[in-house]
N, C-alpha and C. Protein backbone atom coordinates (compact mmCIF):
# COMPACT_ATOMS: atom_id res chain seq x y z
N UNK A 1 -21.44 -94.29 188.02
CA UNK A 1 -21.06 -93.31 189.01
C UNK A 1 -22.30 -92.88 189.78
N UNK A 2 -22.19 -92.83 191.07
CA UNK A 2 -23.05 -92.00 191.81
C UNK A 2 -23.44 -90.90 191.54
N UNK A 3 -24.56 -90.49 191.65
CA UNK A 3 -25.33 -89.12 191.52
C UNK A 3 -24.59 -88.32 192.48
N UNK A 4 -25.12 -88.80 193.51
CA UNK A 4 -24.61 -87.95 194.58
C UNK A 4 -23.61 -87.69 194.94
N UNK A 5 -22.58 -88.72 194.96
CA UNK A 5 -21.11 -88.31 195.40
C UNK A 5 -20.76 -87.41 193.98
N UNK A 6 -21.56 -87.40 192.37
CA UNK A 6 -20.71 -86.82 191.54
C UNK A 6 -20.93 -85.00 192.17
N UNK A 7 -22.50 -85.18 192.31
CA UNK A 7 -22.74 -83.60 192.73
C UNK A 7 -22.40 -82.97 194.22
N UNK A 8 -21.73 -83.96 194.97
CA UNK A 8 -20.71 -83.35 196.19
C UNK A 8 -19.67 -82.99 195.73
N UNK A 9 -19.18 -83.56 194.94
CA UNK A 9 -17.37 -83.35 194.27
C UNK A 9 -17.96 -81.50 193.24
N UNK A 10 -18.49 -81.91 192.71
CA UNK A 10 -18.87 -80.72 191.83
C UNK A 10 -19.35 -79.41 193.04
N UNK A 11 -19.76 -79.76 193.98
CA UNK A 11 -20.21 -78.60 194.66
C UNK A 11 -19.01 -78.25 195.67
N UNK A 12 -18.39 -79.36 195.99
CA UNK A 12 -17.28 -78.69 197.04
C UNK A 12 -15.79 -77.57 196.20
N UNK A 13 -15.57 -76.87 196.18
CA UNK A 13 -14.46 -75.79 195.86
C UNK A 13 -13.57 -75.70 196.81
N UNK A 14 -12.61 -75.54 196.02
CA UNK A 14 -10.96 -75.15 197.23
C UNK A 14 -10.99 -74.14 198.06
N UNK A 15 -13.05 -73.16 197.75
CA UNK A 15 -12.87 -72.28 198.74
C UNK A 15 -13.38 -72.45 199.87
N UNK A 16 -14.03 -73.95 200.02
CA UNK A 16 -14.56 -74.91 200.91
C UNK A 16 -13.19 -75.63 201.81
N UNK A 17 -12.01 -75.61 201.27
CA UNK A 17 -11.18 -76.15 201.87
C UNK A 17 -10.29 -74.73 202.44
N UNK A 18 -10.20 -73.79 201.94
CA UNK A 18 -9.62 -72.85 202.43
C UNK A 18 -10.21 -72.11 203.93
N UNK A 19 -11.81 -72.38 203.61
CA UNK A 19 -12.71 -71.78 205.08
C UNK A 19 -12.64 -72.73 205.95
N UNK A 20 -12.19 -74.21 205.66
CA UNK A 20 -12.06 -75.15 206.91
C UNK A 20 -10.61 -74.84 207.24
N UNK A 21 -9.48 -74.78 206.45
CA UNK A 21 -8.21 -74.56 206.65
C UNK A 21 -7.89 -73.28 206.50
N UNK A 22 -8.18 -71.99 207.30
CA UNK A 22 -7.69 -70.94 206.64
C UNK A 22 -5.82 -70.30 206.62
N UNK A 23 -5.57 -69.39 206.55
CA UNK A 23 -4.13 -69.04 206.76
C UNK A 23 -3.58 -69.79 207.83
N UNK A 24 -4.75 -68.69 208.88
CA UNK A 24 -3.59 -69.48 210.82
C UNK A 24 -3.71 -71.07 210.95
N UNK A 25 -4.85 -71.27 209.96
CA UNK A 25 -5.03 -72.60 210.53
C UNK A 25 -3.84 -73.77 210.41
N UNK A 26 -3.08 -73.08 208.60
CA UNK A 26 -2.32 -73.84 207.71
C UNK A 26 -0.69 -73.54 208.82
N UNK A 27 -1.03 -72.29 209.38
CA UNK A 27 0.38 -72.13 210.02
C UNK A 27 0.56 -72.72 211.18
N UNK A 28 -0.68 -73.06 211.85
CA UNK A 28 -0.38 -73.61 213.24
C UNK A 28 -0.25 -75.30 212.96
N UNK A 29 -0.34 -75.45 212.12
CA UNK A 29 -0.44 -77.49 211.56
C UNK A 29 1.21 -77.39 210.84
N UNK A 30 1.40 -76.28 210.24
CA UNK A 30 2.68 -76.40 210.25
C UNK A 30 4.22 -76.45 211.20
N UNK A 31 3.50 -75.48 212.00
CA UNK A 31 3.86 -75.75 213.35
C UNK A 31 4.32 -76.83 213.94
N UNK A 32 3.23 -77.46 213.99
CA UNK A 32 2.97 -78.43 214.76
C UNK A 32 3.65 -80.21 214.13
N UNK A 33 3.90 -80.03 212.77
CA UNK A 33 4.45 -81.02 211.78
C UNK A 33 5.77 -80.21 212.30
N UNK A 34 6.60 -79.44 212.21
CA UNK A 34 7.67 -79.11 212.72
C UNK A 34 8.21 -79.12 214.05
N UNK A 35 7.43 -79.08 214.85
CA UNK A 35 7.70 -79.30 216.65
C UNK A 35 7.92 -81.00 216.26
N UNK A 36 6.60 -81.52 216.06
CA UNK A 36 6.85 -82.97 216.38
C UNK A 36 7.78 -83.91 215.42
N UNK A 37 7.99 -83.44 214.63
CA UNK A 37 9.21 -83.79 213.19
C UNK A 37 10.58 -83.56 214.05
N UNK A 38 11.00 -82.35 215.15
CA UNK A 38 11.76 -82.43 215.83
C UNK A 38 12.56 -83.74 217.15
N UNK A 39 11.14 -84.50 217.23
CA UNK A 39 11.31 -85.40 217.88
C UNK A 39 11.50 -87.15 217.42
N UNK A 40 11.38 -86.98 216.18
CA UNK A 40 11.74 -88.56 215.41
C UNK A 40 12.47 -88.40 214.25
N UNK A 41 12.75 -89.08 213.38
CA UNK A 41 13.41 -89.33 212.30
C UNK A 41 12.35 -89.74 211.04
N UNK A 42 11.19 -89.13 211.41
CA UNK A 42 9.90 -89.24 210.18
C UNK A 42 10.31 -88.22 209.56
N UNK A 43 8.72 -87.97 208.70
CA UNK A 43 8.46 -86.96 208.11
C UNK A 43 7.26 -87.64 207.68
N UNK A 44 5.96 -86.42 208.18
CA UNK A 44 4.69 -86.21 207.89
C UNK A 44 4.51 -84.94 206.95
N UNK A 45 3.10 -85.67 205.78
CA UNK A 45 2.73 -84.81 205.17
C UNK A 45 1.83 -84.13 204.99
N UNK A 46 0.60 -83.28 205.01
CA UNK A 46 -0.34 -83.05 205.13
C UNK A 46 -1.07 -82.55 203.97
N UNK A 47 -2.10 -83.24 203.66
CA UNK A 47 -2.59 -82.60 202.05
C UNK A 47 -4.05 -82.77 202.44
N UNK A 48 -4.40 -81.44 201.74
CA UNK A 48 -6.06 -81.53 201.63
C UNK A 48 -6.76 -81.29 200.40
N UNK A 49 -7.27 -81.76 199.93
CA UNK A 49 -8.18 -81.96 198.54
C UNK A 49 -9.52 -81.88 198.86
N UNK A 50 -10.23 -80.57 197.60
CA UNK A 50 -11.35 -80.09 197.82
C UNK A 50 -12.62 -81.67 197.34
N UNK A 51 -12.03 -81.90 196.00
CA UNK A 51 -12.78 -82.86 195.55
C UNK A 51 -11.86 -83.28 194.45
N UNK A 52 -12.42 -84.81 193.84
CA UNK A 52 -11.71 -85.02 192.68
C UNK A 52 -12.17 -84.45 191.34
N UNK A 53 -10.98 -84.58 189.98
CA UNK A 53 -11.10 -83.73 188.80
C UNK A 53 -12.30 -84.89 188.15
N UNK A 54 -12.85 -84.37 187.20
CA UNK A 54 -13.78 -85.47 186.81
C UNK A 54 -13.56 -86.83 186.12
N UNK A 55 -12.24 -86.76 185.96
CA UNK A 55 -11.75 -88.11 185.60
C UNK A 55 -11.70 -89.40 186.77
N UNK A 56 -10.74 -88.96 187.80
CA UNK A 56 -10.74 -90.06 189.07
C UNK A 56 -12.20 -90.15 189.24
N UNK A 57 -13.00 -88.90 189.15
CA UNK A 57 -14.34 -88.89 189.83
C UNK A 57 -15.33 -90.13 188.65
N UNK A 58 -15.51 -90.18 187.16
CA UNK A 58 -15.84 -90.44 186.21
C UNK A 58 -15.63 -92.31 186.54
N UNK A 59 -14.26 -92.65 187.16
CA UNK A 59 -13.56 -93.65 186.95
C UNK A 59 -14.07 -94.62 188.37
N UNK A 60 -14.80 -93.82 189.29
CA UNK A 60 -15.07 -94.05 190.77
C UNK A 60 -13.82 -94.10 191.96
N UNK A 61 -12.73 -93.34 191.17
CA UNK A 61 -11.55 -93.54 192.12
C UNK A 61 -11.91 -93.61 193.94
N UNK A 62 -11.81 -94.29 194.59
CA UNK A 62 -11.60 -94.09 196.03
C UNK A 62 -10.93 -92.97 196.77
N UNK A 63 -11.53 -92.89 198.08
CA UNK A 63 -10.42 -91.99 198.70
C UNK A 63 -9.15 -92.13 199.02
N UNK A 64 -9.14 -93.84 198.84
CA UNK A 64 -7.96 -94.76 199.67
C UNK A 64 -7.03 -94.48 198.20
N UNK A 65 -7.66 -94.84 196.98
CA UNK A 65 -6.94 -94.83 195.69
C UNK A 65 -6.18 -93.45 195.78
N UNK A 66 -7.13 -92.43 195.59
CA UNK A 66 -6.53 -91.01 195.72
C UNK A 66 -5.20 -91.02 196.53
N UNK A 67 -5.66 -91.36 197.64
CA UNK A 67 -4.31 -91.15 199.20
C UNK A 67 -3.38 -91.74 198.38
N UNK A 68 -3.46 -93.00 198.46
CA UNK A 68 -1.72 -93.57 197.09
C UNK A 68 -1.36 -92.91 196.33
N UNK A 69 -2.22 -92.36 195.33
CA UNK A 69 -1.61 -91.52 194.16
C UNK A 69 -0.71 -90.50 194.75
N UNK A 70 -1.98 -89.53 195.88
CA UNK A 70 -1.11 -88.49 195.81
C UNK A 70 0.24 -88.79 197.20
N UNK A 71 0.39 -89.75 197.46
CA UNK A 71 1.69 -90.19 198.67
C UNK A 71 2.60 -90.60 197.54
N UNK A 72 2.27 -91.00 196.31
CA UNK A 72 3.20 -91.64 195.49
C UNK A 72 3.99 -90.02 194.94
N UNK A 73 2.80 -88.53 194.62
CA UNK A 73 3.27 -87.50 193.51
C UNK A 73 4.07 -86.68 194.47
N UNK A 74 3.40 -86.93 195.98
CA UNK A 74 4.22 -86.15 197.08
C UNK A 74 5.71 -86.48 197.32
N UNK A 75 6.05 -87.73 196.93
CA UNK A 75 7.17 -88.05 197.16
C UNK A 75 7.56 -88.78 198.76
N UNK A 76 6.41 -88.40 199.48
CA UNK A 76 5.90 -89.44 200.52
C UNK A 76 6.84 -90.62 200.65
N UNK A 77 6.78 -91.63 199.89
CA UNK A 77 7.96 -93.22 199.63
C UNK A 77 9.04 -93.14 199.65
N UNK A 78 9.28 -91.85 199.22
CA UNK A 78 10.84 -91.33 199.19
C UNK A 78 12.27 -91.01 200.77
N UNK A 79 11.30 -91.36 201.61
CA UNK A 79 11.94 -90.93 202.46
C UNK A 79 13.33 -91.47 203.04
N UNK A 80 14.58 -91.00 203.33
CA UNK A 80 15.64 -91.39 203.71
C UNK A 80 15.60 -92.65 204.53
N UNK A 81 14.41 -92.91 205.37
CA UNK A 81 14.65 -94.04 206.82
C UNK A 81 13.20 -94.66 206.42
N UNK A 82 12.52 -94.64 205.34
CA UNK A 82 11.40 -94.98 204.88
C UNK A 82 10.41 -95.13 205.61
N UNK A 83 10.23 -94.02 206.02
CA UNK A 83 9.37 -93.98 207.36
C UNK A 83 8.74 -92.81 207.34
N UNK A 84 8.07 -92.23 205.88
CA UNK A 84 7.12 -90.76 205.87
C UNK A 84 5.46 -91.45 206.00
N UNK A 85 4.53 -90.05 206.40
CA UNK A 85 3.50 -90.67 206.71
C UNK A 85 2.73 -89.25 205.61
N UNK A 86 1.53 -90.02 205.18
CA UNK A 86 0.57 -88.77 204.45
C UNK A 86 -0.54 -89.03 205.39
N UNK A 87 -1.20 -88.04 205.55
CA UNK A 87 -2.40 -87.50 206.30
C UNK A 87 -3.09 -86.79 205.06
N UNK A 88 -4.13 -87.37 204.44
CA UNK A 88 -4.77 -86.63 203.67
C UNK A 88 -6.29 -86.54 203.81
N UNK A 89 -6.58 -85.61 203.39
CA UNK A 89 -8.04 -85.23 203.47
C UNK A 89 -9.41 -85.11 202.25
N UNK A 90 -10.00 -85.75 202.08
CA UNK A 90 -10.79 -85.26 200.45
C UNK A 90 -11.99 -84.57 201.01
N UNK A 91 -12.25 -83.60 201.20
CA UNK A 91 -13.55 -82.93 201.50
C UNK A 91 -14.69 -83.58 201.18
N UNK A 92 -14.90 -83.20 199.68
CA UNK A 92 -16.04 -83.82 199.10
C UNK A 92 -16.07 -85.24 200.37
N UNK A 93 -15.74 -86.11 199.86
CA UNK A 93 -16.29 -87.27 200.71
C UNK A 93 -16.26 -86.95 201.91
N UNK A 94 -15.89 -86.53 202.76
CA UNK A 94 -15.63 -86.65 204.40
C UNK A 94 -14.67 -87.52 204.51
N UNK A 95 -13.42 -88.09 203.90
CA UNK A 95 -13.14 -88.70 203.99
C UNK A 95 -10.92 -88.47 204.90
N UNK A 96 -10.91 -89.18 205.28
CA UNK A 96 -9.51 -88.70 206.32
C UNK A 96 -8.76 -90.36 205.88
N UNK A 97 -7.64 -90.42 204.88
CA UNK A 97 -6.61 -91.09 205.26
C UNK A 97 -5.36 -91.19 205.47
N UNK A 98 -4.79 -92.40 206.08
CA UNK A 98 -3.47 -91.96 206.74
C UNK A 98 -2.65 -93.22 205.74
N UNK A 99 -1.53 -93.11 204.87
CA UNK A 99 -0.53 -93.56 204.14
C UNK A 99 0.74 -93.78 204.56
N UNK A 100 1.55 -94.87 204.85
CA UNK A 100 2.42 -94.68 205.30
C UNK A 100 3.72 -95.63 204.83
N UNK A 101 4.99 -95.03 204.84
CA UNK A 101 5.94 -95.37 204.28
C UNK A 101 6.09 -97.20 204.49
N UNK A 102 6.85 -98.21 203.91
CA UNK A 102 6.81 -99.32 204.58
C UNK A 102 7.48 -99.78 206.12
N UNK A 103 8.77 -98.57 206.18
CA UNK A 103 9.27 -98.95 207.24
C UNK A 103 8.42 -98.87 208.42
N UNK A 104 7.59 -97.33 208.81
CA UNK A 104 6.48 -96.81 209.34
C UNK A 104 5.30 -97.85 209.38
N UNK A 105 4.88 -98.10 208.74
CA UNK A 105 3.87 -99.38 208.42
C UNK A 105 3.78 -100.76 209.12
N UNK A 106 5.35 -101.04 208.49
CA UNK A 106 5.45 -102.53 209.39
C UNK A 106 5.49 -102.77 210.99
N UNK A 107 5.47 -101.11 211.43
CA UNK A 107 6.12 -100.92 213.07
C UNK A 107 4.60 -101.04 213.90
N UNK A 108 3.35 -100.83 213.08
CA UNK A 108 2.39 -100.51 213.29
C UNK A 108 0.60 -101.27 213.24
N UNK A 109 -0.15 -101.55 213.98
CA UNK A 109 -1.32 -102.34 213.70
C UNK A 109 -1.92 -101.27 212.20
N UNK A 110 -2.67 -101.89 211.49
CA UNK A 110 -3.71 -100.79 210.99
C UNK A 110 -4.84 -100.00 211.46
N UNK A 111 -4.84 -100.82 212.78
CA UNK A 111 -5.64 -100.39 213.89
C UNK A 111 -5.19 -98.73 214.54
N UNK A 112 -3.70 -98.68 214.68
CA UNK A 112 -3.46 -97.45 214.91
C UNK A 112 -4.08 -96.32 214.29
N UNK A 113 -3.52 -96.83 212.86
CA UNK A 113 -4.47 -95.75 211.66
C UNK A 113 -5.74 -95.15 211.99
N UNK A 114 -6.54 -96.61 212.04
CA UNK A 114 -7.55 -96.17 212.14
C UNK A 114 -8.34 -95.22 213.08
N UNK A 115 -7.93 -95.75 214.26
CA UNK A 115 -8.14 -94.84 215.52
C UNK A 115 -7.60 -93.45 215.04
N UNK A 116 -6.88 -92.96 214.43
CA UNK A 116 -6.44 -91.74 214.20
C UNK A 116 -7.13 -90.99 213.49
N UNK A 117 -7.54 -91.70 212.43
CA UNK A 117 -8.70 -91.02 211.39
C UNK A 117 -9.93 -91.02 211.88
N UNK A 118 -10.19 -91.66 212.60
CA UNK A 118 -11.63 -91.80 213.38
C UNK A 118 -11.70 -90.12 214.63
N UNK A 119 -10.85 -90.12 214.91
CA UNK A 119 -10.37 -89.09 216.29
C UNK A 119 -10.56 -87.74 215.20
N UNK A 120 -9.85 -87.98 214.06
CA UNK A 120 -9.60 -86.67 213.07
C UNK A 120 -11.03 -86.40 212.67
N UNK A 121 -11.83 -87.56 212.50
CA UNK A 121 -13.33 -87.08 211.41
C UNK A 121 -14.45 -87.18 212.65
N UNK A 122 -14.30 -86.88 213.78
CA UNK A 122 -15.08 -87.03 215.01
C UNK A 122 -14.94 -85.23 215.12
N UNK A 123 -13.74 -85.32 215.30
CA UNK A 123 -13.20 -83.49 215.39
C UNK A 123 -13.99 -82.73 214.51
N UNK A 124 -13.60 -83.20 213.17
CA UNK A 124 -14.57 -82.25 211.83
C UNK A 124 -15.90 -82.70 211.98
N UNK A 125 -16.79 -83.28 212.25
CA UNK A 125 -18.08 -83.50 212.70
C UNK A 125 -18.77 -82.66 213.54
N UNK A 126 -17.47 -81.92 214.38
CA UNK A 126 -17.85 -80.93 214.99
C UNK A 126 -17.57 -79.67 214.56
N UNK A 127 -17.11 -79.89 213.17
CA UNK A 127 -16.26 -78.49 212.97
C UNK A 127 -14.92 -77.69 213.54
N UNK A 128 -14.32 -78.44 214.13
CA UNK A 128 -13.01 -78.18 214.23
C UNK A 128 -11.90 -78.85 213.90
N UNK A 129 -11.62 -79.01 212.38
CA UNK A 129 -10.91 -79.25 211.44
C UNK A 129 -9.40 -78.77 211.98
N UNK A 130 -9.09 -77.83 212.28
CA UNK A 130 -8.02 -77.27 212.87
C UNK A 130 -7.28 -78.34 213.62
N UNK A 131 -8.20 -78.48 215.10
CA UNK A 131 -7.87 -79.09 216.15
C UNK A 131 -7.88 -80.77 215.45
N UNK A 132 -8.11 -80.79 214.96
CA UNK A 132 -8.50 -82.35 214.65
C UNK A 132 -7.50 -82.69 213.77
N UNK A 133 -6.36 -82.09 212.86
CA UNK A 133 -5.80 -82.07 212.18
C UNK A 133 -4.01 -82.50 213.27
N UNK A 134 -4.54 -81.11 214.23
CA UNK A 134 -3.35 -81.29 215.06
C UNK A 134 -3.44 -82.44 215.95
N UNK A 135 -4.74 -82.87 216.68
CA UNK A 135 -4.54 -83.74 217.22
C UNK A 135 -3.75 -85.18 216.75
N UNK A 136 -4.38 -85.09 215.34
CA UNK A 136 -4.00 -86.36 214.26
C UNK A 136 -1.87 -86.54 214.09
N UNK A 137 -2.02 -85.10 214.48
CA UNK A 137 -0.17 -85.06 213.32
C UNK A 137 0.19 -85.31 214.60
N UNK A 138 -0.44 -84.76 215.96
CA UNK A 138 0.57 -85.61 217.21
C UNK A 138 0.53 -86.80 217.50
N UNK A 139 -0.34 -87.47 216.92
CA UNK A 139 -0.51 -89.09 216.96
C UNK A 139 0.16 -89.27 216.29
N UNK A 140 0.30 -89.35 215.37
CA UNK A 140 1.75 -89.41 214.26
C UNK A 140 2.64 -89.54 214.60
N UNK A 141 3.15 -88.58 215.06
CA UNK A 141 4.43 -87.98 215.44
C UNK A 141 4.79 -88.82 216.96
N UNK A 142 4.02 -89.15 218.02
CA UNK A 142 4.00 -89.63 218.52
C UNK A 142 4.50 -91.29 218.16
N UNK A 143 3.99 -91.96 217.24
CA UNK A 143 4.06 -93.11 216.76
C UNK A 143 5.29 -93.02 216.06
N UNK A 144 5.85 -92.25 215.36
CA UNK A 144 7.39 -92.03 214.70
C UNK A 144 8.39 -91.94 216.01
N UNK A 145 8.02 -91.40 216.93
CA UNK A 145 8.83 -91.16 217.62
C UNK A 145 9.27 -92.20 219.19
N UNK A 146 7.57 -93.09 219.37
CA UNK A 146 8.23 -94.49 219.76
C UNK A 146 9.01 -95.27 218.58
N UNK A 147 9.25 -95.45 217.02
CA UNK A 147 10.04 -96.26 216.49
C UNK A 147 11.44 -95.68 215.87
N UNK A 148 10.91 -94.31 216.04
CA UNK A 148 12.25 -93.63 215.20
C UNK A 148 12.98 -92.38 216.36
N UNK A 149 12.81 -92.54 217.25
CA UNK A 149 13.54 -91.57 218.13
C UNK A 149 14.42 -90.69 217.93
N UNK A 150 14.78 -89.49 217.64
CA UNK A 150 15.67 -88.84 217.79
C UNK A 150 15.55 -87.51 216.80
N UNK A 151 15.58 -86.26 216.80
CA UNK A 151 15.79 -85.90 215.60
C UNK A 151 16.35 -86.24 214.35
N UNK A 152 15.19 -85.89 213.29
CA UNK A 152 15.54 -85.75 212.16
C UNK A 152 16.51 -85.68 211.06
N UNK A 153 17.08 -86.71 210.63
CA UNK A 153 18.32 -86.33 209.88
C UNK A 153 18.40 -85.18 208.82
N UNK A 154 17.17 -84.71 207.88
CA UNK A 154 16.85 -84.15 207.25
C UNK A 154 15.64 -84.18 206.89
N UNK A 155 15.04 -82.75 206.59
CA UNK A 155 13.77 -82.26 206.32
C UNK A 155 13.57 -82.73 205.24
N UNK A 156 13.10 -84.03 204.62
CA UNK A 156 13.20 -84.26 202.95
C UNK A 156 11.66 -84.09 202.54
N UNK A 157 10.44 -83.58 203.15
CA UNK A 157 9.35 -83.07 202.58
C UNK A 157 8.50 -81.93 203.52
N UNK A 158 8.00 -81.12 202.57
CA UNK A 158 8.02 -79.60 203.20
C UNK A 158 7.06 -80.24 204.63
N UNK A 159 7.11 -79.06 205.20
CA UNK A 159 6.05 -78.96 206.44
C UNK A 159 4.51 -78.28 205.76
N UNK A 160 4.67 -77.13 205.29
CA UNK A 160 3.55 -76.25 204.72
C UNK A 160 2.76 -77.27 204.39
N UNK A 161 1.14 -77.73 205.03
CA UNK A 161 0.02 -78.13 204.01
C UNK A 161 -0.20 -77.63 203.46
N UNK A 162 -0.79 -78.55 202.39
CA UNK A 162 -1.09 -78.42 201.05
C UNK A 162 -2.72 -78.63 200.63
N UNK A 163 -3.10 -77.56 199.93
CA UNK A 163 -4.11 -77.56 199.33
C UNK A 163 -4.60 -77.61 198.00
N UNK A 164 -5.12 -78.95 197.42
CA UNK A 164 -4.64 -79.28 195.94
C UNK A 164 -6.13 -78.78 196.11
């Protein structure tokens, strides 16, 4: 294991993720997963993680590994038109990925992804985590909504981000 990434994970706290995400911040991304959830038949999730527990960390888990796990505990796969997306975040690393259902997936380059997470960790580089979050969920939402048009059949995973 890395030295360094062990003593970033150990130094970053959920109160490191709470001062990048605070209350308004969590309400206006919720918002904003609900405006644009209005316009397709997705469902986006949003999770942010301060750092990993010392086991994934012990084990060298990835950020990419992490994103699966937690799209698998979110229930993410689950979606009615198989077409949910996770947006997750791991502090500790700097790290921004985007997970996505298979139906969602197959409609899509990985190139899209990427450009999205790139746009999202350009934003936090500058410190505006906020904006960079929203910009990200309207790309999203945008992309659900060229393949899945229409409102939502049902809300099958919350809007509220999450802060593990």
């Amino acid at each position: 294991m890395a030295i360094k990434r062990f003593l970033k994970h150990l130094a970053t706290t959920r109160r490191a993720a709470h001062q990048a995400f605070p209350a308004q911040a969590l309400d206006r991304i919720e918002r904003t997963i609900r405006e644009v959830e209005s316009r397709h038949d997705g469902q986006i999730r949003f999770v942010v993680e301060a750092a990993l527990d010392m086991g994934p960390l012990w084990q060298q888990q990835s950020p990419r590994e992490r994103a699966l796990e937690v799209f698998a505990l979110q229930g993410v796969w689950d979606t009615p038109g198989n077409n949910g997306i996770l947006l997750y975040v791991l502090m500790a690393d700097h790290a921004v990925e985007i997970v996505c259902d298979r139906g969602i997936h197959a409609c899509e380059s990985a190139g899209t992804w990427e450009a999205v997470c790139r746009g999202i960790q350009e934003a936090f580089g500058q410190g505006r985590y906020e904006q960079g979050v929203v910009d990200g969920i309207t790309a999203l939402g945008a992309s659900l909504a060229r393949h899945y048009p229409g409102a939502s059949r049902a809300n099958t995973l919350p809007d509220r981000p999450q802060i593990m």
